[in-house]
PDB file of N, CA and C in Angstrom:
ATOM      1  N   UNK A   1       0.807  -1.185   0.000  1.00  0.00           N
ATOM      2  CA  UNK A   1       0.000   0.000   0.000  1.00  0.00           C
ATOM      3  C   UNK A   1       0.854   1.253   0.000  1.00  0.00           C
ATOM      4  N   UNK A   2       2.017   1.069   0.710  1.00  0.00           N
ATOM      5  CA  UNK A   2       2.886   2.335   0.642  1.00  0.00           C
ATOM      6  C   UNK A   2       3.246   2.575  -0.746  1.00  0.00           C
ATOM      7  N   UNK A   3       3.530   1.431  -1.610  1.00  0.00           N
ATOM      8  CA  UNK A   3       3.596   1.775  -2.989  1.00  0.00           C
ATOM      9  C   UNK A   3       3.327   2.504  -3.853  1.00  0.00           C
ATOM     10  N   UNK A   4       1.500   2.567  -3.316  1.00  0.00           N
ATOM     11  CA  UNK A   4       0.655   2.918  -4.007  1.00  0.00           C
ATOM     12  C   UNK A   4       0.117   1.732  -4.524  1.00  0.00           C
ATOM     13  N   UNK A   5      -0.098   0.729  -4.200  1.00  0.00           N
ATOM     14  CA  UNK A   5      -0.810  -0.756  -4.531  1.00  0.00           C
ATOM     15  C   UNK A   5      -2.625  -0.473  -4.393  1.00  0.00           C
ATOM     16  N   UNK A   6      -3.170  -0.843  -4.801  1.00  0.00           N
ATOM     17  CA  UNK A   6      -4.361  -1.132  -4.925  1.00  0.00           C
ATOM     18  C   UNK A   6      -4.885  -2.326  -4.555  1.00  0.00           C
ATOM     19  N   UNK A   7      -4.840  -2.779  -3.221  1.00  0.00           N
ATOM     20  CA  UNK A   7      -5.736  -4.335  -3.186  1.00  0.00           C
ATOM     21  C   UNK A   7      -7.391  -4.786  -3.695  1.00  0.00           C
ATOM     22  N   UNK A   8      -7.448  -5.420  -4.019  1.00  0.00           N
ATOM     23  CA  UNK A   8      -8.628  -6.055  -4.584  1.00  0.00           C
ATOM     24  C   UNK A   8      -8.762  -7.474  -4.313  1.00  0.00           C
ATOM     25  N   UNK A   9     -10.282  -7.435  -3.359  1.00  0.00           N
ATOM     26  CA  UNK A   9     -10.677  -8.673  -2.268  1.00  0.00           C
ATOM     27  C   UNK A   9     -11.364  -9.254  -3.690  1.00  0.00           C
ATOM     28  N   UNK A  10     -11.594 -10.547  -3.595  1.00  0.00           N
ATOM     29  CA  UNK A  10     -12.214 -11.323  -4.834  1.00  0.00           C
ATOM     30  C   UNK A  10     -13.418 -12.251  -4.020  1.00  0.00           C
ATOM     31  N   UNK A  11     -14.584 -12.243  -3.874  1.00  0.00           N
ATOM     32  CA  UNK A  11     -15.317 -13.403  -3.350  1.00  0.00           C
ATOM     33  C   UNK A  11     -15.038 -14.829  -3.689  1.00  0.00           C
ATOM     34  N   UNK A  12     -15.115 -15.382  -2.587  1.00  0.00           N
ATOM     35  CA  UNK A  12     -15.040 -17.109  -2.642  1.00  0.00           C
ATOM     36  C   UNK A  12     -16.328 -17.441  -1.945  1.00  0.00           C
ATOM     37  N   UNK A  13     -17.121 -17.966  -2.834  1.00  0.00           N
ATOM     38  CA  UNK A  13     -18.298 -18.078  -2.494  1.00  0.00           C
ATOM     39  C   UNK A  13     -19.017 -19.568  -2.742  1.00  0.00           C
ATOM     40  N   UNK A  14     -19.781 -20.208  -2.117  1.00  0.00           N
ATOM     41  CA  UNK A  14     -20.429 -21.523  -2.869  1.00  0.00           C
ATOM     42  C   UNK A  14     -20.149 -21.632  -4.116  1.00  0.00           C
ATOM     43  N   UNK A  15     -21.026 -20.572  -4.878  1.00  0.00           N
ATOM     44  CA  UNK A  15     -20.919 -21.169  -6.464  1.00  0.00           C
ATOM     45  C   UNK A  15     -20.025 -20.774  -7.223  1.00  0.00           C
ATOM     46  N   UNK A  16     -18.856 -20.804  -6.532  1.00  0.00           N
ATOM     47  CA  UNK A  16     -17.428 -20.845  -7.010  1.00  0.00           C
ATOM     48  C   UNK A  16     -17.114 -21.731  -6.375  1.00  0.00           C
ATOM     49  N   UNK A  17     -17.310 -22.537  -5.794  1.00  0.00           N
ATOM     50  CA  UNK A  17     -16.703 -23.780  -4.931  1.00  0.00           C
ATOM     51  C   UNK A  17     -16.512 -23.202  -3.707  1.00  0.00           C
ATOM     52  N   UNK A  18     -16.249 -22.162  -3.199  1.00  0.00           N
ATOM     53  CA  UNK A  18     -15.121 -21.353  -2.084  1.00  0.00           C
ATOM     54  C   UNK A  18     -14.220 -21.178  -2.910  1.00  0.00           C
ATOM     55  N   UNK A  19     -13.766 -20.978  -3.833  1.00  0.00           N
ATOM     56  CA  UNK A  19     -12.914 -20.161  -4.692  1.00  0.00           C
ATOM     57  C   UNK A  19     -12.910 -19.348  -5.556  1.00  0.00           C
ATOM     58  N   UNK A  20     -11.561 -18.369  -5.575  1.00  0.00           N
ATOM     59  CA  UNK A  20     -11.860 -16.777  -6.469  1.00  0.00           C
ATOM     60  C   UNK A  20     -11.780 -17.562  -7.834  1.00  0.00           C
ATOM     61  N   UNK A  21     -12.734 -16.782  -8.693  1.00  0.00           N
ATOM     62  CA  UNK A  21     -12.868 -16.885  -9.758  1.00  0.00           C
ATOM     63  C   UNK A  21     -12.127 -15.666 -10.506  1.00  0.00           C
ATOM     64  N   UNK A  22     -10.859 -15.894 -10.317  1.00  0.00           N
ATOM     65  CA  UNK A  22      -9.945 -15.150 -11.379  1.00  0.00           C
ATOM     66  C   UNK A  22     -10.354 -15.159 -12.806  1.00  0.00           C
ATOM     67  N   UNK A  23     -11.464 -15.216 -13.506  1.00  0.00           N
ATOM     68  CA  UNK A  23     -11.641 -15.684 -14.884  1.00  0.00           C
ATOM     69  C   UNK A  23     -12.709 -14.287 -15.251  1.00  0.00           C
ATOM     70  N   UNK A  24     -12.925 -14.279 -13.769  1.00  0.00           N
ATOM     71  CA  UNK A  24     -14.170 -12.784 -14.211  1.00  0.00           C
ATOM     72  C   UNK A  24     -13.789 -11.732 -13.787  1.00  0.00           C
ATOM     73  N   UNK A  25     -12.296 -11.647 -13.604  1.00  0.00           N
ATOM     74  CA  UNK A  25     -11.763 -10.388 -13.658  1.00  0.00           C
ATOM     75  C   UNK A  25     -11.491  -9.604 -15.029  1.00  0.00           C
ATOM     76  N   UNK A  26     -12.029  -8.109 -14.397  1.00  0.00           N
ATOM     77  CA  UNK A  26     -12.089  -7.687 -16.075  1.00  0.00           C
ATOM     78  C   UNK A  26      -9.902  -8.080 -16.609  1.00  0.00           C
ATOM     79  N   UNK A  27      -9.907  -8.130 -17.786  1.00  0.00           N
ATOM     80  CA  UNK A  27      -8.707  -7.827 -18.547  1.00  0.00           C
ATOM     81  C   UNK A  27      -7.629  -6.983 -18.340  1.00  0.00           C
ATOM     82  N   UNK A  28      -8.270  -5.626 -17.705  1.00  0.00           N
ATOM     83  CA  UNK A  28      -7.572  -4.455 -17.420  1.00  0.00           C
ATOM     84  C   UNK A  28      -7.055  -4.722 -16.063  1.00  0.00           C
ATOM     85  N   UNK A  29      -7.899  -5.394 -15.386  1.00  0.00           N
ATOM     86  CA  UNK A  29      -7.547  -5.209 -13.892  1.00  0.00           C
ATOM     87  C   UNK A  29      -6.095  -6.167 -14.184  1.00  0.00           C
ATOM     88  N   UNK A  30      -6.974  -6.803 -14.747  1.00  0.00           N
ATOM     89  CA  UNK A  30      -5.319  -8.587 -14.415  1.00  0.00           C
ATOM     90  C   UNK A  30      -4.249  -7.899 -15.499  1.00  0.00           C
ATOM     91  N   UNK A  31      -4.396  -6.693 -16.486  1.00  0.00           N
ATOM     92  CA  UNK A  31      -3.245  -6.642 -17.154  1.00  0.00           C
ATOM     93  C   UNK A  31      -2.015  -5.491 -16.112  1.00  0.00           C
ATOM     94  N   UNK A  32      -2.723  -4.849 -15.191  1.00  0.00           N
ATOM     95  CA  UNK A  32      -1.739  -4.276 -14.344  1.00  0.00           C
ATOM     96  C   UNK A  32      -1.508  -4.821 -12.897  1.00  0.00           C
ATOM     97  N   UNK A  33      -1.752  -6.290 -13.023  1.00  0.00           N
ATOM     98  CA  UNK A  33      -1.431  -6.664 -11.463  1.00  0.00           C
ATOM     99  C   UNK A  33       0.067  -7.591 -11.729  1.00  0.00           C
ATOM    100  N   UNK A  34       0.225  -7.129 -10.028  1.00  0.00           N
ATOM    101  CA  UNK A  34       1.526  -7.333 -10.655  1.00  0.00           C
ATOM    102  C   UNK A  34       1.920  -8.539  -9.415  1.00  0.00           C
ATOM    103  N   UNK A  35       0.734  -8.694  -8.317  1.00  0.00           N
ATOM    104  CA  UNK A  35       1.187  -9.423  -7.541  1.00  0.00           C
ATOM    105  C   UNK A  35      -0.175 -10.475  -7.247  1.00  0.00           C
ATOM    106  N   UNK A  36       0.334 -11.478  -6.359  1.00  0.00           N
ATOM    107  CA  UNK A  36      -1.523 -12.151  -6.261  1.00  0.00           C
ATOM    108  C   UNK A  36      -0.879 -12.954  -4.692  1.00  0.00           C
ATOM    109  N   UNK A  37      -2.030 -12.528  -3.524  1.00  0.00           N
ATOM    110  CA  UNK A  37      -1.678 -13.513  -2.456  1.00  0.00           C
ATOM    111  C   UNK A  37      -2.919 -14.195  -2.505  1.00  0.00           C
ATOM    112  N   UNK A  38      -2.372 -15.466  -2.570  1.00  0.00           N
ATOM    113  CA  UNK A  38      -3.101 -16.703  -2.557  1.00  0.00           C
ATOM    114  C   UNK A  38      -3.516 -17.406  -1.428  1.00  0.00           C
ATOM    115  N   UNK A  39      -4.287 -18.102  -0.626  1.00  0.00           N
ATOM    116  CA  UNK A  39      -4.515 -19.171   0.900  1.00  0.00           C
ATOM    117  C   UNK A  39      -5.427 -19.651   0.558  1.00  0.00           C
ATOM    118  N   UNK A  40      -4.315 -20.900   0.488  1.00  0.00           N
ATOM    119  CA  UNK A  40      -4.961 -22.153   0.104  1.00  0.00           C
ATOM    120  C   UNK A  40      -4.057 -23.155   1.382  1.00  0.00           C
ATOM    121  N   UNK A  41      -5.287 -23.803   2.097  1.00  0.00           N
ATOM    122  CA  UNK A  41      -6.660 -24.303   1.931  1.00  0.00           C
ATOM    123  C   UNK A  41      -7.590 -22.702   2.621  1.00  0.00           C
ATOM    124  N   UNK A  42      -8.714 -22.251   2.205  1.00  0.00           N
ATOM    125  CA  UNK A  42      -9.617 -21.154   3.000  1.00  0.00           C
ATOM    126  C   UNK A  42      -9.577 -21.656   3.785  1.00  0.00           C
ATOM    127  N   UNK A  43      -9.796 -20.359   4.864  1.00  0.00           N
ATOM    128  CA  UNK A  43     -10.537 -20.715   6.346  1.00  0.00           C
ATOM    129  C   UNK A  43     -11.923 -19.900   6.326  1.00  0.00           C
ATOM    130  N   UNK A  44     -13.219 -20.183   6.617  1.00  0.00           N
ATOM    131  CA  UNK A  44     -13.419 -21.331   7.271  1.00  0.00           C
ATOM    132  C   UNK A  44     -13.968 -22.525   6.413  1.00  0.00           C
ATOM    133  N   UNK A  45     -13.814 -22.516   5.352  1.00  0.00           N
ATOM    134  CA  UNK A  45     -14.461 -23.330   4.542  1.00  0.00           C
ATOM    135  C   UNK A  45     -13.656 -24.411   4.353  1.00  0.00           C
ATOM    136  N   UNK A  46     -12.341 -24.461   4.168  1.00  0.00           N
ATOM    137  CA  UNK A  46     -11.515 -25.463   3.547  1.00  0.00           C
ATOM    138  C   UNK A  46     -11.663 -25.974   2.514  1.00  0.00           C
ATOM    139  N   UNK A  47     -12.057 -25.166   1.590  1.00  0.00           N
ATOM    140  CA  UNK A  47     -11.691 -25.562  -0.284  1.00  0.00           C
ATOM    141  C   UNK A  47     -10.216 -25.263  -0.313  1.00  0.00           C
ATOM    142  N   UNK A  48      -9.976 -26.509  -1.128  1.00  0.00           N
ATOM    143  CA  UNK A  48      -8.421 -26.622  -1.021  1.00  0.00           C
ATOM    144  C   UNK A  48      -8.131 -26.406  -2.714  1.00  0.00           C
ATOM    145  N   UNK A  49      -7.070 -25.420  -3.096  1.00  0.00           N
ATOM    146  CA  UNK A  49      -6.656 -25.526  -4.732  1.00  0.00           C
ATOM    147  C   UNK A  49      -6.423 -26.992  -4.937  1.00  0.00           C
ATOM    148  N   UNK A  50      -6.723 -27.342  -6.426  1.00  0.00           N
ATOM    149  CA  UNK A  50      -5.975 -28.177  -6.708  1.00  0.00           C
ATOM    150  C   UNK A  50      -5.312 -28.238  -7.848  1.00  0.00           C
ATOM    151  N   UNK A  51      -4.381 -28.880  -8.660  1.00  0.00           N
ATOM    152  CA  UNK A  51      -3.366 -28.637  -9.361  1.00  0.00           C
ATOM    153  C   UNK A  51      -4.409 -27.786 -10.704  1.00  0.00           C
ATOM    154  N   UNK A  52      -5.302 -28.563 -11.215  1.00  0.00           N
ATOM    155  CA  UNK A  52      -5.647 -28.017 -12.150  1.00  0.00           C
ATOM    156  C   UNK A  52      -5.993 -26.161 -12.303  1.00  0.00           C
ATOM    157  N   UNK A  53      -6.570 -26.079 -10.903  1.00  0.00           N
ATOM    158  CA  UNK A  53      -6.921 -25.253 -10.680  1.00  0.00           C
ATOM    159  C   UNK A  53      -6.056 -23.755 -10.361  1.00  0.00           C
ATOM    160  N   UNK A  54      -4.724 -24.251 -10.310  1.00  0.00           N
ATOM    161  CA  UNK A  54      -4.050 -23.332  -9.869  1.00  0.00           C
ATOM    162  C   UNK A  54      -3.254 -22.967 -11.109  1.00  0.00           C
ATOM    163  N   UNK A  55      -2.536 -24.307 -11.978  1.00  0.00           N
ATOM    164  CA  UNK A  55      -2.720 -23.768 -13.729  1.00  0.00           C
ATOM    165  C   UNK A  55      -2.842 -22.762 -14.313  1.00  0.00           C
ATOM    166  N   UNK A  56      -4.431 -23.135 -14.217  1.00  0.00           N
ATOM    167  CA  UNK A  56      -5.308 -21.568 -14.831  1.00  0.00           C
ATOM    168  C   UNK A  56      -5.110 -20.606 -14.399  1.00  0.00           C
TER     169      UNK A  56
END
């Protein structure tokens, strides 16, 4: 943030499994990011990535 970073929370929700759906981020957003923190397995849900999923 001291950067000047911009965070952006992503829902993990049921009908995403409990996981962000990086796929419906607009284009613009994902063409200036430059970083991504990931936790995997969630708490409190415990959807866990799995290989395929992390791939994409």
């Amino acid at each position: 943030l001291a950067a000047g970073a911009e965070p952006v929370y992503i829902a993990a929700t049921r009908e995403t499994g409990f996981m962000p759906d990086f796929e419906a981020l607009p284009d613009e957003l994902l063409a200036r990011t430059a970083m991504i923190y990931f936790c995997s397995p969630a708490n409190p849900q415990g959807a866990v990535a799995d290989m395929d999923y992390l791939k994409r």
